[in-house]
C-alpha atoms as a PDB file:
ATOM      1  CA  UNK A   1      17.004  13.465  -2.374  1.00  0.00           C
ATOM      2  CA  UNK A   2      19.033  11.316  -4.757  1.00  0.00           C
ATOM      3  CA  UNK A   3      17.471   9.602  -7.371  1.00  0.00           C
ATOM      4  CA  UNK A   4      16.361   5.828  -6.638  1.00  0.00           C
ATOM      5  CA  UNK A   5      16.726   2.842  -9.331  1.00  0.00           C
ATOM      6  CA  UNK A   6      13.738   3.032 -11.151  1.00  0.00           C
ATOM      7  CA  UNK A   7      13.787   6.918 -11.754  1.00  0.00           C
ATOM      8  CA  UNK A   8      12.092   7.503 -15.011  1.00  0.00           C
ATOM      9  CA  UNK A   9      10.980   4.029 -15.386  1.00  0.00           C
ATOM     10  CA  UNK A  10       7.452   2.614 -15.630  1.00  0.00           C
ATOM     11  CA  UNK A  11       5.390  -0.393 -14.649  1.00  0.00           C
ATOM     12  CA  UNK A  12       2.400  -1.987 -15.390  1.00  0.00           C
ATOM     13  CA  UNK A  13       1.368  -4.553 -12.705  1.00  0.00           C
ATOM     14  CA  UNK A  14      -1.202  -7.298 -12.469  1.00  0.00           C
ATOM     15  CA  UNK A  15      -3.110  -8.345  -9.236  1.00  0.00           C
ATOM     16  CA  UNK A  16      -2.052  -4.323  -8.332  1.00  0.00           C
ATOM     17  CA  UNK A  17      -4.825  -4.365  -5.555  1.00  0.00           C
ATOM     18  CA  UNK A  18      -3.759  -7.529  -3.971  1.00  0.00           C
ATOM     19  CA  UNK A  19      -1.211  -8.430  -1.226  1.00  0.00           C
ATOM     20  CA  UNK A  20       1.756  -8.972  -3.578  1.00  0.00           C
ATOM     21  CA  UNK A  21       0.520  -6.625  -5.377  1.00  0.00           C
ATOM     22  CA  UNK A  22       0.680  -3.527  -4.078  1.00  0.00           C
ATOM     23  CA  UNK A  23       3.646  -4.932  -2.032  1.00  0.00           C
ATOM     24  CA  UNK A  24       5.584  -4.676  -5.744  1.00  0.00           C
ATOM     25  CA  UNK A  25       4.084  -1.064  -6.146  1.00  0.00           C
ATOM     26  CA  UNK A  26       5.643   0.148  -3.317  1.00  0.00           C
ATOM     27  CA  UNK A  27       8.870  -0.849  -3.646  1.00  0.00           C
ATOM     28  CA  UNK A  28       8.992   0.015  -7.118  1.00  0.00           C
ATOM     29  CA  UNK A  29       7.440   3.800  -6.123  1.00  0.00           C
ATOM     30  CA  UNK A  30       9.799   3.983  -3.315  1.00  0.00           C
ATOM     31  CA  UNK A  31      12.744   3.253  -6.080  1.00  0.00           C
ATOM     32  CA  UNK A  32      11.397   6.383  -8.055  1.00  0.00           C
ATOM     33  CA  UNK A  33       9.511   4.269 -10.591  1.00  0.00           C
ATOM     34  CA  UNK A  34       5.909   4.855 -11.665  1.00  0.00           C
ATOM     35  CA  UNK A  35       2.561   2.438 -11.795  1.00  0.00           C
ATOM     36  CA  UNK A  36      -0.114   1.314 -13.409  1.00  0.00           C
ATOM     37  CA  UNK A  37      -2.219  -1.747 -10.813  1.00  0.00           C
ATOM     38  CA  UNK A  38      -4.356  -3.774 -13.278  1.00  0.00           C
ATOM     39  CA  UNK A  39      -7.220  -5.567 -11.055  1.00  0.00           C
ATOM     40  CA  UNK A  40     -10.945  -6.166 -11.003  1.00  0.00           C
ATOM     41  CA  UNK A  41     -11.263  -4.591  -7.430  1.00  0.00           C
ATOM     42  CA  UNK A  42     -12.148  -0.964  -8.168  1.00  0.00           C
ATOM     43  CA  UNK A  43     -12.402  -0.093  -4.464  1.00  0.00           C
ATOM     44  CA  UNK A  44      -8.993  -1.761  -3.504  1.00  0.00           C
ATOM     45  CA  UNK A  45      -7.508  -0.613  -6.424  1.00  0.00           C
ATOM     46  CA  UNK A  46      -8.553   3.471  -5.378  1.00  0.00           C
ATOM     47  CA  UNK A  47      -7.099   2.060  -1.674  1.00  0.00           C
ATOM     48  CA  UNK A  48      -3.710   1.651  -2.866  1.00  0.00           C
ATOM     49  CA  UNK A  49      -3.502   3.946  -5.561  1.00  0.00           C
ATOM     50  CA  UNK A  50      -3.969   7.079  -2.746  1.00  0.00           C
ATOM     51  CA  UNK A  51      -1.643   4.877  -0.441  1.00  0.00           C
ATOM     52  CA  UNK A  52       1.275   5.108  -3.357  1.00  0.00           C
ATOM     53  CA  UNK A  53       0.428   8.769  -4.068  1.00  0.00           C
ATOM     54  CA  UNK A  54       0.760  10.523  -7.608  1.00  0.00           C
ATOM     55  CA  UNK A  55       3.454   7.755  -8.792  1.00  0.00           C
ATOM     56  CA  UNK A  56       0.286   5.263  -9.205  1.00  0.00           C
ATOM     57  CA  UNK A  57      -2.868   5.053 -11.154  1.00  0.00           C
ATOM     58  CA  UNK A  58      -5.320   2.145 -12.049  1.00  0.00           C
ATOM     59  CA  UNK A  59      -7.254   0.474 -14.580  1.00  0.00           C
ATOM     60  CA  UNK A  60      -9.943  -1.804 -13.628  1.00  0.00           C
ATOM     61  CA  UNK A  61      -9.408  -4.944 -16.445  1.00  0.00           C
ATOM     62  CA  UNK A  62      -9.103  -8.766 -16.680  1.00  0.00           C
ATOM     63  CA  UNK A  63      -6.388  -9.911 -17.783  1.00  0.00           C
ATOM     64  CA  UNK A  64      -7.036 -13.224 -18.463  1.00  0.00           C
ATOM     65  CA  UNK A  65      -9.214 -11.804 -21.188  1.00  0.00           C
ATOM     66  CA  UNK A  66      -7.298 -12.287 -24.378  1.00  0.00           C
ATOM     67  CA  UNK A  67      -7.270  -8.300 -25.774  1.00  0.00           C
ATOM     68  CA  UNK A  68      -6.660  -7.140 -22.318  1.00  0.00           C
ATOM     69  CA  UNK A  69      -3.553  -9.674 -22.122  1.00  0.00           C
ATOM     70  CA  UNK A  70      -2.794  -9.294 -25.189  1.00  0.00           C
ATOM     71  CA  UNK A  71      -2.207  -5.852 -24.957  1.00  0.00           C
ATOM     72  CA  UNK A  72      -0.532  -5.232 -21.950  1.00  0.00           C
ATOM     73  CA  UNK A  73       1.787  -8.256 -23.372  1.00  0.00           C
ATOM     74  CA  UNK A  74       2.259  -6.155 -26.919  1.00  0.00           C
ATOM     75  CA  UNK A  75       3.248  -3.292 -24.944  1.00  0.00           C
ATOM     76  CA  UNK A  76       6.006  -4.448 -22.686  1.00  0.00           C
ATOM     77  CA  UNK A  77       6.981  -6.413 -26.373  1.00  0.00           C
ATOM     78  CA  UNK A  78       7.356  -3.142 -27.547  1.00  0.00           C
ATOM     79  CA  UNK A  79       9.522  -1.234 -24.641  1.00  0.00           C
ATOM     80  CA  UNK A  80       6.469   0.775 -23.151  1.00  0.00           C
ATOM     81  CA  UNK A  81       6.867  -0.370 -20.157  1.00  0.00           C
ATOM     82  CA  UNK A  82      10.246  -0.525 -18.358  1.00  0.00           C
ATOM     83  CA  UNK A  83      11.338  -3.951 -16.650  1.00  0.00           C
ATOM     84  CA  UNK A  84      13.600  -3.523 -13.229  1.00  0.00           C
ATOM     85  CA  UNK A  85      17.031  -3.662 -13.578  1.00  0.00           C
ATOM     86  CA  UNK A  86      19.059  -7.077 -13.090  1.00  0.00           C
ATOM     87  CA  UNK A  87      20.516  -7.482  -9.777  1.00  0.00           C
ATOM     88  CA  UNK A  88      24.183  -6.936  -9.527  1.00  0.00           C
ATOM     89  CA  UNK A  89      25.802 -10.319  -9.873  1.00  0.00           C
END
């Protein structure tokens, strides 16, 4: 199996147990990349984390709450998380 796009890289996403959501999660699991789904929905967030398999996990946060922004904000200022690729022009 070759390697997708997003080998190796990482994602943190917001609204993970929603329709776009998880819809995001899959492709970028699919591509070889790995996930974090932020949401307030425990139960949906559990849901898609077993549908994505061991590429996903889940914190249960709001992040309209200004540390929880905040900090996922500082981190993808500070290259912990990986952003997808450009597409080719």
């Amino acid at each position: 199996m070759n390697p997708g796009r997003l080998q190796g890289k990482s994602a943190v996403i917001t609204g993970g147990s929603g329709t776009l959501g998880r819809a995001m999660a899959r492709v970028f699991v699919r591509e070889g990349g790995h996930v974090l789904l932020v949401d307030l929905d425990a139960r949906s967030l559990e849901e898609a984390c077993r549908e994505l398999g061991d590429a996903a996990s889940f914190v249960m946060a709001d992040v309209t709450q200004p540390v929880i922004g905040g900090l996922i904000r500082s981190t993808a200022c500070f290259a912990l998380i990986d952003t997808p690729p450009e597409p080719d022009s």
